[in-house]
N, C-alpha and C. Protein backbone atom coordinates (compact mmCIF):
# COMPACT_ATOMS: atom_id res chain seq x y z
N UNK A 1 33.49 -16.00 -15.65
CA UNK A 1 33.41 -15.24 -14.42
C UNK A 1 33.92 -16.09 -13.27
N UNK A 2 34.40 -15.51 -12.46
CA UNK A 2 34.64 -15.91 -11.40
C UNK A 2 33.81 -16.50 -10.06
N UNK A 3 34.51 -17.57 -9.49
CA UNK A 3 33.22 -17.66 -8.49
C UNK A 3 32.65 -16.39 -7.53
N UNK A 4 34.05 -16.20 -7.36
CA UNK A 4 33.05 -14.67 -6.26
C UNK A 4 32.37 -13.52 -6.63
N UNK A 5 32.76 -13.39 -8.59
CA UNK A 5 31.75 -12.93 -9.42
C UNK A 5 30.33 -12.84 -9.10
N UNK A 6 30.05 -14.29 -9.69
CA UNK A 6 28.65 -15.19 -9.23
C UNK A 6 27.90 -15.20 -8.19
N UNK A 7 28.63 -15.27 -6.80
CA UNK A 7 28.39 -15.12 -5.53
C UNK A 7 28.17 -13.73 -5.31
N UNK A 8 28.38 -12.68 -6.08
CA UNK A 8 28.10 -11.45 -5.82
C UNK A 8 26.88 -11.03 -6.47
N UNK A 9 26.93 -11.46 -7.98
CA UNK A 9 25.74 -11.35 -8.64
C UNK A 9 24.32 -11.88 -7.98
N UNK A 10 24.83 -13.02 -7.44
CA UNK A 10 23.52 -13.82 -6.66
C UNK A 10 23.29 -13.04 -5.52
N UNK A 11 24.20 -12.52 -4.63
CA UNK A 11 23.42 -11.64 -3.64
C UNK A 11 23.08 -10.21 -3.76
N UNK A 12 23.23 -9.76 -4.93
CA UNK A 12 22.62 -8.26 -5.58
C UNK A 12 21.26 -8.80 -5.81
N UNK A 13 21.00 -10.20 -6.68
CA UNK A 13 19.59 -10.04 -7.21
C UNK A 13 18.51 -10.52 -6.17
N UNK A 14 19.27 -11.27 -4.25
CA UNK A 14 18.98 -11.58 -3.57
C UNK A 14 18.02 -9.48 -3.01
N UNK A 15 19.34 -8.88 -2.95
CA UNK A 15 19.18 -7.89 -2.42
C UNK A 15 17.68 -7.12 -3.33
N UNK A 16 17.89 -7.28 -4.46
CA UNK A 16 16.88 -6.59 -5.66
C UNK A 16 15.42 -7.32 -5.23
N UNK A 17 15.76 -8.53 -5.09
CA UNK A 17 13.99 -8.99 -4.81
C UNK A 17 13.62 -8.95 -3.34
N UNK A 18 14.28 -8.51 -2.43
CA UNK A 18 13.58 -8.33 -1.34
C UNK A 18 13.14 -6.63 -1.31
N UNK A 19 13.97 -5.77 -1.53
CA UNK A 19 13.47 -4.44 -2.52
C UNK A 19 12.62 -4.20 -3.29
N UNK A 20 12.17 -5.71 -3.67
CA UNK A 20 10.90 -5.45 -4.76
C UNK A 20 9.66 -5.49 -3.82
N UNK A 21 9.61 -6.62 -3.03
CA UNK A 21 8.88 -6.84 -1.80
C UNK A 21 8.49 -5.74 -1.13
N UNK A 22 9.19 -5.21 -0.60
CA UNK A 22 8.91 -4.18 0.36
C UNK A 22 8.77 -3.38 -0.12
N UNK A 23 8.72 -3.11 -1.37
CA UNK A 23 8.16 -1.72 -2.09
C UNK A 23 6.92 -2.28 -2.43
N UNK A 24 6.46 -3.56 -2.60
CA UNK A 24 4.93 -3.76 -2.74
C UNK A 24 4.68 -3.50 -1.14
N UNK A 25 5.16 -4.07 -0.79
CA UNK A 25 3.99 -3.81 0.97
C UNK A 25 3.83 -2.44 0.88
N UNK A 26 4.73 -1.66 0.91
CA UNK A 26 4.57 -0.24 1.29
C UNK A 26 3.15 0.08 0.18
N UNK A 27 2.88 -0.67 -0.63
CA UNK A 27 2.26 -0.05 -1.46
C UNK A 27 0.83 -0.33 -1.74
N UNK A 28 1.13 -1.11 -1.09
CA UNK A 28 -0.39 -2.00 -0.80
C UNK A 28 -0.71 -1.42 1.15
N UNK A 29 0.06 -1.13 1.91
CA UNK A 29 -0.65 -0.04 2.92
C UNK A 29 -1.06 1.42 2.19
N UNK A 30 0.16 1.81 1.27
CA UNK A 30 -1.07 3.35 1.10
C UNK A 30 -2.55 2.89 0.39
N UNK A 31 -2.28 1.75 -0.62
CA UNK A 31 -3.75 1.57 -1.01
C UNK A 31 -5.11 1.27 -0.06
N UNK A 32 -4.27 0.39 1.34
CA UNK A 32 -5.28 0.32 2.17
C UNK A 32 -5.58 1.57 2.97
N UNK A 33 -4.70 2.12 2.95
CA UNK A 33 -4.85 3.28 4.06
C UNK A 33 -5.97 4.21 3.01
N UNK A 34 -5.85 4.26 1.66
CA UNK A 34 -6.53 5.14 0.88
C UNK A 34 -8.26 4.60 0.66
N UNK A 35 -7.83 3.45 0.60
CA UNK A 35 -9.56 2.61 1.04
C UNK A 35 -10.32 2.83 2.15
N UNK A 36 -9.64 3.03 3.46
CA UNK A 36 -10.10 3.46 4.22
C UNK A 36 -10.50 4.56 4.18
N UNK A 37 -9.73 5.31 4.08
CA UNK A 37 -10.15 6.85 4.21
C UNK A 37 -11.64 7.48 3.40
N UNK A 38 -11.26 6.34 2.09
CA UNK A 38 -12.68 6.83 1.19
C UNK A 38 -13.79 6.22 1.80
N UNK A 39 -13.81 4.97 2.51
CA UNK A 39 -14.76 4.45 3.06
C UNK A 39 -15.51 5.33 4.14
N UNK A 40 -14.55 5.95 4.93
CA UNK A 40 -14.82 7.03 6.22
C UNK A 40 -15.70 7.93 5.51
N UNK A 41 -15.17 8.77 4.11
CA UNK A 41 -15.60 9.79 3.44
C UNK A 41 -17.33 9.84 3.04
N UNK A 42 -17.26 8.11 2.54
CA UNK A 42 -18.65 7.83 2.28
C UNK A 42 -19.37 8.35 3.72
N UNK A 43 -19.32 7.42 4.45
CA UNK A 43 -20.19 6.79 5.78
C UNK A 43 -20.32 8.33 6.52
N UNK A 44 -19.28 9.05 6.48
CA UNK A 44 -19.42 10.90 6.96
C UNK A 44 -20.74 11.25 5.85
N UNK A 45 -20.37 11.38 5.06
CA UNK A 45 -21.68 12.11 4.16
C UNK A 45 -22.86 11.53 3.79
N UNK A 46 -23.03 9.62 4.48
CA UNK A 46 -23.97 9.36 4.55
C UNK A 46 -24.85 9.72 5.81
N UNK A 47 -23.86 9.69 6.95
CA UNK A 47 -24.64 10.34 8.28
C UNK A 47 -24.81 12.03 8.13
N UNK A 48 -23.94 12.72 7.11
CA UNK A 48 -24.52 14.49 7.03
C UNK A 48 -25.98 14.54 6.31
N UNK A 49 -26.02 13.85 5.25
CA UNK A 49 -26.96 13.24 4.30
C UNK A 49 -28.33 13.23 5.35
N UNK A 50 -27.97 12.38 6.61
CA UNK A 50 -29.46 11.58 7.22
C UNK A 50 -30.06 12.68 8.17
N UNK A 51 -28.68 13.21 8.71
CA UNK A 51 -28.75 14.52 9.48
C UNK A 51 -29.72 15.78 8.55
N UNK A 52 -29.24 15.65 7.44
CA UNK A 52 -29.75 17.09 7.15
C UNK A 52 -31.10 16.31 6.74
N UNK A 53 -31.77 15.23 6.00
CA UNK A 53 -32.66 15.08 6.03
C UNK A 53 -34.05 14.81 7.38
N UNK A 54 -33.22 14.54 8.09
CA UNK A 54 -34.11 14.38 9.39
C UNK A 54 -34.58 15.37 9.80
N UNK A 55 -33.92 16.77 9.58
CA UNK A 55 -34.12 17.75 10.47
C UNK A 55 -34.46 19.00 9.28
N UNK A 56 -35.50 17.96 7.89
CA UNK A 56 -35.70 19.05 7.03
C UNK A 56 -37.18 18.42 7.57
């Protein structure tokens, strides 16, 4: 192969692993964003929970 072969190959797999990267971040915010949300979900139905018991 040629050098500018090589030099091309090397900046495709440059290009491929920063693509890999940023498809983990993205993916690790929906997981946080999805942690959150379930966390909210709890802590809501633990205060409906206290609500409806208080006022039985």
């Amino acid at each position: 192969m040629g050098e500018r072969s090589l030099a091309i190959e090397r900046k495709l797999e440059v290009i491929g692993d920063v693509a890999d990267v940023l498809l983990n971040v993205v993916i690790e915010k929906r997981s946080y964003r999805l942690e959150i949300a379930v966390i909210l979900l709890i802590a809501f139905e633990i205060v409906v929970s206290l609500a409806s018991w208080g006022s039985a």
